[in-house]
Protein backbone atom coordinates (compact mmCIF):
# COMPACT_ATOMS: atom_id res chain seq x y z
CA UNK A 1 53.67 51.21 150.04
CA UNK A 2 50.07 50.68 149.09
CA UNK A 3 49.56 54.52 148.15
CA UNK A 4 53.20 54.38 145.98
CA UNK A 5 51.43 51.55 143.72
CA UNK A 6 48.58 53.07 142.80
CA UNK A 7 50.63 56.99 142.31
CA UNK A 8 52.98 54.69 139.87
CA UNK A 9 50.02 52.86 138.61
CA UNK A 10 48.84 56.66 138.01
CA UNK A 11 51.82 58.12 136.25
CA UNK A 12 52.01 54.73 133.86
CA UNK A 13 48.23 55.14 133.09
CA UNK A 14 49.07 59.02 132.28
CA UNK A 15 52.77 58.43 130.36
CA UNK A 16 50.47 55.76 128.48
CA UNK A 17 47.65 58.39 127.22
CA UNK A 18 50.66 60.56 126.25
CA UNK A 19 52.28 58.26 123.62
CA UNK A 20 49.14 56.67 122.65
CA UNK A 21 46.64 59.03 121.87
CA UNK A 22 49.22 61.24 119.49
CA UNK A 23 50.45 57.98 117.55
CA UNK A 24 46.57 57.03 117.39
CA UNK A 25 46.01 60.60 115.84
CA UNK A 26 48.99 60.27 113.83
CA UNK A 27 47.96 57.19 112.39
CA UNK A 28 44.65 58.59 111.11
CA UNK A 29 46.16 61.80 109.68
CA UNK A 30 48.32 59.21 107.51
CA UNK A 31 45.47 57.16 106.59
CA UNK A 32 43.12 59.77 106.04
CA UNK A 33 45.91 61.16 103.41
CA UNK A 34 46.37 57.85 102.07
CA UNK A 35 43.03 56.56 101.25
CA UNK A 36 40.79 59.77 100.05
CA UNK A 37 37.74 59.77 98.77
CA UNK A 38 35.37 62.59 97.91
CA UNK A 39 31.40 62.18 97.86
CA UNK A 40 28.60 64.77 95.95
CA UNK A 41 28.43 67.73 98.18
CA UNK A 42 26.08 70.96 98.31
CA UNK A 43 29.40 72.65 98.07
CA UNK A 44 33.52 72.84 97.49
CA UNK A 45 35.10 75.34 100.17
CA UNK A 46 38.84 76.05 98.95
CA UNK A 47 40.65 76.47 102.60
CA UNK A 48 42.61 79.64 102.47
CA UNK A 49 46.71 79.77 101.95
CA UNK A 50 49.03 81.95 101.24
CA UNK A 51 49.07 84.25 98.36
CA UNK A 52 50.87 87.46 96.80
CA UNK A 53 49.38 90.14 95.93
CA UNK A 54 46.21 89.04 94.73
CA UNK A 55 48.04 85.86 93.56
CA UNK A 56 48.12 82.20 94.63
CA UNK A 57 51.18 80.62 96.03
CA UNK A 58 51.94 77.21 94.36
CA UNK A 59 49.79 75.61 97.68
CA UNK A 60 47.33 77.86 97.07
CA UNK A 61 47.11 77.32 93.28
CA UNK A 62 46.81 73.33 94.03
CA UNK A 63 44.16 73.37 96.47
CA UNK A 64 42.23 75.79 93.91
CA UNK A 65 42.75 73.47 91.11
CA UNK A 66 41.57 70.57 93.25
CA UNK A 67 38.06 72.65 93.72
CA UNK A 68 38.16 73.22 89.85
CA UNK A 69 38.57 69.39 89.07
CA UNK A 70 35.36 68.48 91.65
CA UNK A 71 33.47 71.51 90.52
CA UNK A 72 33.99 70.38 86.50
CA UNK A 73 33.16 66.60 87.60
CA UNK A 74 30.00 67.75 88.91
CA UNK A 75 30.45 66.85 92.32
CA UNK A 76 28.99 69.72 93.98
CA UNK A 77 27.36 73.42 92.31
CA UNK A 78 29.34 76.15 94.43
CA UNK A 79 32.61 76.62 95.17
CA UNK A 80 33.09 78.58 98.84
CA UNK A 81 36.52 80.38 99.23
CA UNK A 82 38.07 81.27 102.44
CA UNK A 83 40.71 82.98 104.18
CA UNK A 84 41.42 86.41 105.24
CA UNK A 85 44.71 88.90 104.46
CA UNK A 86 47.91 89.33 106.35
CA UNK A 87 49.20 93.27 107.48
CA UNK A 88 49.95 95.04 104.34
CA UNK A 89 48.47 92.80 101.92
CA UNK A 90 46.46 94.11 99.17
CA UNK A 91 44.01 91.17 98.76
CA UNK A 92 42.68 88.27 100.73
CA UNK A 93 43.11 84.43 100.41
CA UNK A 94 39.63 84.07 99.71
CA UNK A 95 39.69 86.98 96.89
CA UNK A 96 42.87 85.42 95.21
CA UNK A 97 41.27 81.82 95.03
CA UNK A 98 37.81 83.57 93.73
CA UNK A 99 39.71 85.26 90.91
CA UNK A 100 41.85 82.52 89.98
CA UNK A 101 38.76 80.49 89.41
CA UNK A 102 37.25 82.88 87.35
CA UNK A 103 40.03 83.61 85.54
CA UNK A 104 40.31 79.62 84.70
CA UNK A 105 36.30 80.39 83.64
CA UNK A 106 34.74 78.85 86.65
CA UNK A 107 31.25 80.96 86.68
CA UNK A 108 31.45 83.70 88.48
CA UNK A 109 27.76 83.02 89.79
CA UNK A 110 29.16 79.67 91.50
CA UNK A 111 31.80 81.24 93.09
CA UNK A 112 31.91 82.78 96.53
CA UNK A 113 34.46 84.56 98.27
CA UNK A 114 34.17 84.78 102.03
CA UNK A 115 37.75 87.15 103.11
CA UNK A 116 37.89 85.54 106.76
CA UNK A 117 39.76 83.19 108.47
CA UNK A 118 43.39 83.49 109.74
CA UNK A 119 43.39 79.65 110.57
CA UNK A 120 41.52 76.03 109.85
CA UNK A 121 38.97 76.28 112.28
CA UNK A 122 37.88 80.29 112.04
CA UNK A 123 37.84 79.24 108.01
CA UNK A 124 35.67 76.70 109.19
CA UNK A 125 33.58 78.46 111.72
CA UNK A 126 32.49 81.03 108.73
CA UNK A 127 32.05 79.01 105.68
CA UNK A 128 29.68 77.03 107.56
CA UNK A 129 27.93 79.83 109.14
CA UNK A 130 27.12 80.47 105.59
CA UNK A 131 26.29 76.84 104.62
CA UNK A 132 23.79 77.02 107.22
CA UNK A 133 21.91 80.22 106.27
CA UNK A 134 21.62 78.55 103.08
CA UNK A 135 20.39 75.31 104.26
CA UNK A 136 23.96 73.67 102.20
CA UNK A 137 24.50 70.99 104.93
CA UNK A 138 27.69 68.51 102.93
CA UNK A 139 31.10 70.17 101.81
CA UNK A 140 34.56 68.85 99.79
CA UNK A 141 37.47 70.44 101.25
CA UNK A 142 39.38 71.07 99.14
CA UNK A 143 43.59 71.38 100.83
CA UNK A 144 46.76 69.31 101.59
CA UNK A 145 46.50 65.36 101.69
CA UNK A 146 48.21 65.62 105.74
CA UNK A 147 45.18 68.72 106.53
CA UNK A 148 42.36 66.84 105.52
CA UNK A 149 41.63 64.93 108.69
CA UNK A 150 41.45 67.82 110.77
CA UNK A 151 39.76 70.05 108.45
CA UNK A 152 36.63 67.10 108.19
CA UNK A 153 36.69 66.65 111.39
CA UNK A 154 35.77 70.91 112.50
CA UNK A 155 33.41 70.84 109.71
CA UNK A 156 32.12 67.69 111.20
CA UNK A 157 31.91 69.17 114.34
CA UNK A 158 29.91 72.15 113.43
CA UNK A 159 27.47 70.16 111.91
CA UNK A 160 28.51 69.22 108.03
CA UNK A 161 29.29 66.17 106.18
CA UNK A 162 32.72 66.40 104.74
CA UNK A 163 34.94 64.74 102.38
CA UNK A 164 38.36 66.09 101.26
CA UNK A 165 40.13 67.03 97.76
CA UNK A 166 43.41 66.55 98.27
CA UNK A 167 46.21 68.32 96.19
CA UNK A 168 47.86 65.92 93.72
CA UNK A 169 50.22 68.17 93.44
CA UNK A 170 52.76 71.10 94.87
CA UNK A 171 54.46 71.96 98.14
CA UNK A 172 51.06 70.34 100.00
CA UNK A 173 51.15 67.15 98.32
CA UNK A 174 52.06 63.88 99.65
CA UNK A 175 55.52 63.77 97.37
CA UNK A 176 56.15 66.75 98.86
CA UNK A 177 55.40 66.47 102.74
CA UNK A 178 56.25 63.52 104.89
CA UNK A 179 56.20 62.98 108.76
CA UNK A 180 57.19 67.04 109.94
CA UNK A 181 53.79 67.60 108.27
CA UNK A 182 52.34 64.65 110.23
CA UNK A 183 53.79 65.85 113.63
CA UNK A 184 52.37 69.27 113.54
CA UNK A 185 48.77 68.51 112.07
CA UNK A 186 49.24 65.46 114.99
CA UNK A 187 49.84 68.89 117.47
CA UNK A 188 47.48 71.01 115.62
CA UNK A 189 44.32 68.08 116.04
CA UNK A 190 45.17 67.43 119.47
CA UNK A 191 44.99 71.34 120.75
CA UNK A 192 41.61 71.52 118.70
CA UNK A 193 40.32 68.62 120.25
CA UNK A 194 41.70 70.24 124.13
CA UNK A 195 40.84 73.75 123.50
CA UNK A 196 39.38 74.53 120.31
CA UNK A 197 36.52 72.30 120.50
CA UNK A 198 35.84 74.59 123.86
CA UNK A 199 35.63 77.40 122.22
CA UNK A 200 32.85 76.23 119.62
CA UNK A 201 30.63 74.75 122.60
CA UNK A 202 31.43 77.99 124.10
CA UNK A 203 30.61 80.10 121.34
CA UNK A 204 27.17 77.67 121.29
CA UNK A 205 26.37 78.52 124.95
CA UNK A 206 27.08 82.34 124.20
CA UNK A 207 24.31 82.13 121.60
CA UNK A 208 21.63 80.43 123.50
């Protein structure tokens, strides 16, 4: 009887964790979204989307106008674009935000292009690779409003200061997105905090 308390007692504490810790996440996510804020960087990294042919898709476009509208402010000197290409495409994610800046006459000198990344946290792992060989050590992000927690918190964990530019705008925006968006950055947070966190410390380790 004694051992059946403390296996329920068990299974409560566990079925507790479970609902908890995802509606705690959640509840940042939202907040996070709801109350941004951007602060004077070293640089503006423009997290890869999707894009056709050399040009941005309306999420894309947003995110890159976002990075044009903190770059113009003078809230950082560089703009860092990232993202790599998908089978059969004839440009990257990182190329098509690069050109669209230029195109918009964003200096060509203060814009750098960095074609990896198929996802947040290899995007994150190489723009601040670079950051780091260049001693750039606070970043805006600019992406969605519902991304921007998770994308602080990699760079965060690799070692930057990060704020987020969120898109005012577009299929990312909040008028656009509501609680699907919530649910799967909610997922996407909680199996980088279970396994890809690992693989950074393990990547560390590797390295020493």
């Amino acid at each position: 009887m004694f051992l059946f308390k403390i296996l329920r007692r068990i299974i409560a504490a566990i079925l507790l964790i479970i609902i908890v810790v995802p509606l705690y996440v959640a509840s940042q996510i939202w907040w996070t979204a709801h109350h941004p804020a951007i602060s004077q960087s070293d640089a503006i990294v423009v997290l890869g989307a999707a894009q056709d042919n050399g040009t941005p898709t309306a999420i894309l476009a947003e995110r890159i106008k976002q990075a044009k509208l903190a770059y113009q402010a003078g809230e950082a000197p560089l703009i860092i674009t990232v993202g790599g290409s998908q089978k059969g495409d004839l440009s990257t994610e990182a190329a098509a935000s690069r050109n669209s800046l230029i195109a918009q006459h964003i200096s060509r000198n203060h814009v750098v292009a960095l074609p990896v990344g198929k996802d947040t946290l290899t995007s994150t792992v190489a723009y601040v690779s670079y950051m780091k060989l260049r001693g750039l050590k606070s970043v805006i992000i600019s992406t969605d409003p519902y991304h921007c927690y998770r994308a602080m918190a990699e760079a965060r964990d690799l070692g930057v200061s990060a704020t987020c530019a969120e898109a005012q705008s577009g299929p990312g925006s909040l008028k656009s997105t509501g609680v699907r968006y919530i649910f799967r950055e909610t997922a996407a947070y909680l199996a980088y905090e279970t396994v890809g966190r690992f693989g950074i410390h393990l990547s560390d380790q590797i390295k020493k």
